[in-house]
C-alpha atoms as a PDB file:
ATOM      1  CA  UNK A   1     -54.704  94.516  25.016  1.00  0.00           C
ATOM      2  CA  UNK A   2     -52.785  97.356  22.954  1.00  0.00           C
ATOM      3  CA  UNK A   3     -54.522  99.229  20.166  1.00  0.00           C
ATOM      4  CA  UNK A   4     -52.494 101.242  17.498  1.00  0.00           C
ATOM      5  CA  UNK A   5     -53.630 103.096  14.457  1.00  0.00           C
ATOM      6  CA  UNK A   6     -51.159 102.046  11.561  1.00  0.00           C
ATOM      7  CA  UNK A   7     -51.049 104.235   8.506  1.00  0.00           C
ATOM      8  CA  UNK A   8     -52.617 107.492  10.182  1.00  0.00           C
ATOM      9  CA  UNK A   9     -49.234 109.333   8.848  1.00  0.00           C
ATOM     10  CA  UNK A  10     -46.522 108.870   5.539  1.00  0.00           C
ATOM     11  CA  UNK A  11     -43.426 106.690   6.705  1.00  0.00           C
ATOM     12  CA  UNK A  12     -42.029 106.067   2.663  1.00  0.00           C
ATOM     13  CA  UNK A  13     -41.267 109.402   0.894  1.00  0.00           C
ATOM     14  CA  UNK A  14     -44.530 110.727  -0.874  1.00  0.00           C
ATOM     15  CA  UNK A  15     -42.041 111.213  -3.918  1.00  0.00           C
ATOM     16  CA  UNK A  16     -41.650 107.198  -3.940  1.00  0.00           C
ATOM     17  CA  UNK A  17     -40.976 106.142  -7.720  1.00  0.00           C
ATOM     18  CA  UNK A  18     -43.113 102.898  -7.062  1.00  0.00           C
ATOM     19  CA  UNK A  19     -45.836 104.694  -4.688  1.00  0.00           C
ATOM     20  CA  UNK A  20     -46.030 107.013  -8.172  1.00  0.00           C
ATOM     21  CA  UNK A  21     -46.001 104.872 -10.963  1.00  0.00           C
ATOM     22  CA  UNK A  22     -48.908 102.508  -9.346  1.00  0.00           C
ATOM     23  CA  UNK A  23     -50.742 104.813  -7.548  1.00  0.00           C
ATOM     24  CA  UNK A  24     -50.329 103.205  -4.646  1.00  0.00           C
ATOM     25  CA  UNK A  25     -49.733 104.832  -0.886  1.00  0.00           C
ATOM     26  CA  UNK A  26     -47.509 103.065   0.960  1.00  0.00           C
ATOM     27  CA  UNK A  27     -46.848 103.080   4.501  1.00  0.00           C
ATOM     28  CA  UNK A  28     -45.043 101.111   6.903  1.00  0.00           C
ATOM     29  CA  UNK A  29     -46.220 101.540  10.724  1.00  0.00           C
ATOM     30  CA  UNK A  30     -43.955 100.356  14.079  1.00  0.00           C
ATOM     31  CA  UNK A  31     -45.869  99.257  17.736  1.00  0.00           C
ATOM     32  CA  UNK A  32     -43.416  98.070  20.516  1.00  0.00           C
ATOM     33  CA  UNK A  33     -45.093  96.074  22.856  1.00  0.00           C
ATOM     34  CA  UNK A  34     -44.084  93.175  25.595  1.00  0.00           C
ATOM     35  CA  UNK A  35     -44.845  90.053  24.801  1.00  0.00           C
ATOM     36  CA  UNK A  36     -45.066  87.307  27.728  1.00  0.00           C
ATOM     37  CA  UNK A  37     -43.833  83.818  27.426  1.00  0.00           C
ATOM     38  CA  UNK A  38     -46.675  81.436  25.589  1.00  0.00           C
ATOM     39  CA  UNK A  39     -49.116  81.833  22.776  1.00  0.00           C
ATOM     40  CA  UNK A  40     -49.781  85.506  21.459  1.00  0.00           C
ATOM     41  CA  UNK A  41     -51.965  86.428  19.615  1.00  0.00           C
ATOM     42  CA  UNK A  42     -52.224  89.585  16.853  1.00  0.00           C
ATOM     43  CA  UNK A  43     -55.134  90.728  15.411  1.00  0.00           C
ATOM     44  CA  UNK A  44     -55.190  94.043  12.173  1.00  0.00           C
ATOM     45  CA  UNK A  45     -58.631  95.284  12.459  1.00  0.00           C
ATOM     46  CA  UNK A  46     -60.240  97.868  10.447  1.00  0.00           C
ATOM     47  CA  UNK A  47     -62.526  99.946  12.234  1.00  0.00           C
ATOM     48  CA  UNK A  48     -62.656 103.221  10.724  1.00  0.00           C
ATOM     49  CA  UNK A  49     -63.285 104.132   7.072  1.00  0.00           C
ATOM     50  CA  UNK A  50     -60.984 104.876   4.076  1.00  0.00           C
ATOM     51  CA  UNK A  51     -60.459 106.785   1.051  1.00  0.00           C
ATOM     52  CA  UNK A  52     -58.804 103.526  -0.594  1.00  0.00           C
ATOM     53  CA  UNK A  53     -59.067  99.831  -0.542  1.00  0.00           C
ATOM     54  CA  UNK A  54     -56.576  98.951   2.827  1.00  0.00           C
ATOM     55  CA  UNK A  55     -54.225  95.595   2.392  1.00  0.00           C
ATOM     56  CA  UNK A  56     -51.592  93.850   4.935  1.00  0.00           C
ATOM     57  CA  UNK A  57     -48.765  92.701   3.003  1.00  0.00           C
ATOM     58  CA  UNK A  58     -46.795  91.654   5.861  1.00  0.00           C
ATOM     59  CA  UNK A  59     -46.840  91.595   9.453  1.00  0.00           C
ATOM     60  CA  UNK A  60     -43.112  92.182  11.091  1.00  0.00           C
ATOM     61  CA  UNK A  61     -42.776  90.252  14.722  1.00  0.00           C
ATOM     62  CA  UNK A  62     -38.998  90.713  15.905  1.00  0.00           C
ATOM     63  CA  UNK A  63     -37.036  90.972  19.316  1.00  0.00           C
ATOM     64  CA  UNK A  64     -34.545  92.901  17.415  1.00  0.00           C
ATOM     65  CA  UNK A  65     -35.584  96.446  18.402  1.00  0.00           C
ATOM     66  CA  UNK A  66     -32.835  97.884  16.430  1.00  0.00           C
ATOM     67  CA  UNK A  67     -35.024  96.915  13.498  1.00  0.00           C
ATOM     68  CA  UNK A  68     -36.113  99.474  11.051  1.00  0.00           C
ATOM     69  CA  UNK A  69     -37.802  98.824   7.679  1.00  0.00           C
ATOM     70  CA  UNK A  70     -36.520 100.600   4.596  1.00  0.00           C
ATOM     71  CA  UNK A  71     -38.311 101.095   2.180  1.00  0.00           C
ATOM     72  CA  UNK A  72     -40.896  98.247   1.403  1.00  0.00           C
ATOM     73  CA  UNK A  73     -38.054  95.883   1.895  1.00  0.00           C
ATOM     74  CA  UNK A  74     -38.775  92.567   4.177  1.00  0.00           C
ATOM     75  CA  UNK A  75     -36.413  91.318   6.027  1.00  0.00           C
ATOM     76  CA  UNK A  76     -35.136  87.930   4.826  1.00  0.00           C
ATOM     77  CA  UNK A  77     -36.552  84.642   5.788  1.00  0.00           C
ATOM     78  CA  UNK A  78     -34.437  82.334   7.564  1.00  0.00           C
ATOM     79  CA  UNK A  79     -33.921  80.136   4.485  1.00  0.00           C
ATOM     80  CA  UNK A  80     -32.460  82.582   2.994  1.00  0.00           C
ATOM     81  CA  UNK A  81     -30.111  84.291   5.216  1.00  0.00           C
ATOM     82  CA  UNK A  82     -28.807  80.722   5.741  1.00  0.00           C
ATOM     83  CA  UNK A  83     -28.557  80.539   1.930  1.00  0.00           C
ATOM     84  CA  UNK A  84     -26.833  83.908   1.145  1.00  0.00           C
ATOM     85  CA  UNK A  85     -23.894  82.539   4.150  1.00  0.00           C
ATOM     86  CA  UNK A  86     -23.390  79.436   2.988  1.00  0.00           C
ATOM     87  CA  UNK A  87     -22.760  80.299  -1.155  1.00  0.00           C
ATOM     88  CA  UNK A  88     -20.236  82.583   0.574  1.00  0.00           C
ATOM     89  CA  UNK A  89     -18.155  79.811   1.780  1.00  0.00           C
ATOM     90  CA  UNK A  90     -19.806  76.690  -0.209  1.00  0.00           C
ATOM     91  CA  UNK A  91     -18.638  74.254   2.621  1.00  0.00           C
ATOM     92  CA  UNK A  92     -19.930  70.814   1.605  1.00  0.00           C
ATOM     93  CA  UNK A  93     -22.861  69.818   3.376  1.00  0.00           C
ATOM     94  CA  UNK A  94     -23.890  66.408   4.949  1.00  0.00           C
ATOM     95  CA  UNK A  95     -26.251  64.622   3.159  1.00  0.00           C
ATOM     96  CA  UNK A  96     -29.628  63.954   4.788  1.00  0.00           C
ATOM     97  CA  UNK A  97     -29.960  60.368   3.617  1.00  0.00           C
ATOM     98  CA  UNK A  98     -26.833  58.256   3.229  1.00  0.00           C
ATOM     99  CA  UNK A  99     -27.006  56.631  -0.644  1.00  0.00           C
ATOM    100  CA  UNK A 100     -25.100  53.590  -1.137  1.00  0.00           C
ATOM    101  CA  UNK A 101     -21.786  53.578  -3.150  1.00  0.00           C
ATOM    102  CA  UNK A 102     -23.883  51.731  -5.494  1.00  0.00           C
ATOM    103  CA  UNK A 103     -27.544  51.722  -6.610  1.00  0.00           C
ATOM    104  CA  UNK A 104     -28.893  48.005  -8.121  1.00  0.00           C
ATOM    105  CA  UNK A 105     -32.040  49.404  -9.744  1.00  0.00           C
ATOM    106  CA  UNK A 106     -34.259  46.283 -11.115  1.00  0.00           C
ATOM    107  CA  UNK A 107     -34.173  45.353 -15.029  1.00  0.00           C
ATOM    108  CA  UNK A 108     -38.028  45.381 -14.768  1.00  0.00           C
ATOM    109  CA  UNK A 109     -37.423  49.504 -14.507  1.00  0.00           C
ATOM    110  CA  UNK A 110     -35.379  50.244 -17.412  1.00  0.00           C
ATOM    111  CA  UNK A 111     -37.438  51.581 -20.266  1.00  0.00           C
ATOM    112  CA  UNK A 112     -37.939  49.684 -23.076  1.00  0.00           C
ATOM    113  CA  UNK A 113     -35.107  50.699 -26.129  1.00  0.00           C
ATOM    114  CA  UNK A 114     -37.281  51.769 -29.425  1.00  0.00           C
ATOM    115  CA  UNK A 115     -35.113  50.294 -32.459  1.00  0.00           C
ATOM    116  CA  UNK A 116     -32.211  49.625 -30.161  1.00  0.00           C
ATOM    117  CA  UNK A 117     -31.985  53.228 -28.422  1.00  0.00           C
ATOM    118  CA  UNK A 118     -33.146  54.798 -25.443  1.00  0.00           C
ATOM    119  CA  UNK A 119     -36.735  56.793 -26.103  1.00  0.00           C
ATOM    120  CA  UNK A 120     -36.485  60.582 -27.410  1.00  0.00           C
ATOM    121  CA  UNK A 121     -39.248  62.951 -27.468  1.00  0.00           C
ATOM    122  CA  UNK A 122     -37.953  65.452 -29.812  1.00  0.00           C
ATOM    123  CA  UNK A 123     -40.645  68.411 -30.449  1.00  0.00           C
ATOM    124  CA  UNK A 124     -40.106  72.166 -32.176  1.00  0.00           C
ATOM    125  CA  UNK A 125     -37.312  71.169 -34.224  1.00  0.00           C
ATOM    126  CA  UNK A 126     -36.865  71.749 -37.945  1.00  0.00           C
ATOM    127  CA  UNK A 127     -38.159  69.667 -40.860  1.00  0.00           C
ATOM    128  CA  UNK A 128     -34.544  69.589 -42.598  1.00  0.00           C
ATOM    129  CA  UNK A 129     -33.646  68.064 -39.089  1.00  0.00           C
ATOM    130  CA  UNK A 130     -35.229  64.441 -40.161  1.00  0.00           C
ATOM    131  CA  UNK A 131     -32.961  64.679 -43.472  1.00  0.00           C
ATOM    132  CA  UNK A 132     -29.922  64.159 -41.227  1.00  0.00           C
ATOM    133  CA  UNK A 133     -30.919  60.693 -40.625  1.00  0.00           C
ATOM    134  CA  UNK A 134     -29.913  59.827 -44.152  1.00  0.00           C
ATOM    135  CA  UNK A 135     -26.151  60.695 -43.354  1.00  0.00           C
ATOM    136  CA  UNK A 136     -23.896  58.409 -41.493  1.00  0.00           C
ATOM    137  CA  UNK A 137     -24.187  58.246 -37.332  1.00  0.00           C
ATOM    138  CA  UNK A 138     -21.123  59.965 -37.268  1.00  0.00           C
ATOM    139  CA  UNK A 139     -21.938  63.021 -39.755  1.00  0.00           C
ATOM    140  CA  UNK A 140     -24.983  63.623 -37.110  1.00  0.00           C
ATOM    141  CA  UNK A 141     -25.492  66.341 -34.742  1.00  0.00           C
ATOM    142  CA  UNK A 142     -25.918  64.551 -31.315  1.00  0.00           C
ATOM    143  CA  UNK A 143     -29.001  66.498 -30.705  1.00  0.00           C
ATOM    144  CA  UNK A 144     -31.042  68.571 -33.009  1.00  0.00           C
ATOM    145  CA  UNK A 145     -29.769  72.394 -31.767  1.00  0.00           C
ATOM    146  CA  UNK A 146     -26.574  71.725 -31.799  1.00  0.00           C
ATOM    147  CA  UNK A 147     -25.818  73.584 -35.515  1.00  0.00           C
ATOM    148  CA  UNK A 148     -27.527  76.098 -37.580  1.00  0.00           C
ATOM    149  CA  UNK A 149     -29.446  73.530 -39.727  1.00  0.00           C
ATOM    150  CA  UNK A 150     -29.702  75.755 -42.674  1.00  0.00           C
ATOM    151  CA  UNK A 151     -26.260  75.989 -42.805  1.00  0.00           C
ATOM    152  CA  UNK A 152     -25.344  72.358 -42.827  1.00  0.00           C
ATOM    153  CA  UNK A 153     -27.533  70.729 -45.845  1.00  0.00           C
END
């Protein structure tokens, strides 16, 4: 079992513009230890008293003893390292789950038409909006943002 008292000395500039603003201390501590093949397991334990209220924001395990934090920078998750390569290049990717060419969908789904058009839920949109409806179809915006509505009464 290896003990190690994080935090017992400033790691992050005392000048920190974050650390400063919110008042908060930060500190970022480093144990190297040897791990063995199989389950591990890490306990943070507090066992001596503070000035402050003490939070673990993250807990770093790595092989890559290179590593040092900056800052209070993570390093990435996996997701997104694999991410951040791929927009580089944008290679195509295989698809998961082969769709058909075609999709038959059932009539039974289809919503039903409301006076002979597909449903709209228009909401927030002007009064003089509705007054459009008394031009013909093709004097009408498409959709009710498309124009300064003001402008075109």
């Amino acid at each position: 079992m290896a003990r190690h008292e994080f935090g017992a000395t400033d790691v992050i500039d005392p000048h920190d513009e974050v650390s400063m603003i919110l008042g908060l201390v930060v500190r970022v501590g480093r144990r190297a230890a040897t791990l063995t093949k199989g389950a591990a397991r890490i306990s943070i334990e507090l066992d001596k008293a503070a000035q402050a209220v003490r939070q673990v924001d993250c807990v770093l395990v790595t092989n890559d003893l290179a590593y040092v934090a900056q800052g209070r920078s993570k390093p990435d998750f996996a997701a997104m390292r694999y991410l951040r390569e791929w927009s580089s290049t944008r290679a195509p990717l295989t698809p998961l789950i082969e769709t058909p060419a075609k999709i038959d969908v059932p009539a039974s789904w289809a919503r039903p038409k409301v006076a002979g058009r597909d449903f709209v839920m228009p909401w927030n949109i002007a009064k003089d909006f509705w007054q459009l409806y008394d031009k013909p179809p093709a004097e009408r915006p498409l959709y009710a943002f498309t124009q300064n509505l003001s402008m075109s009464l």
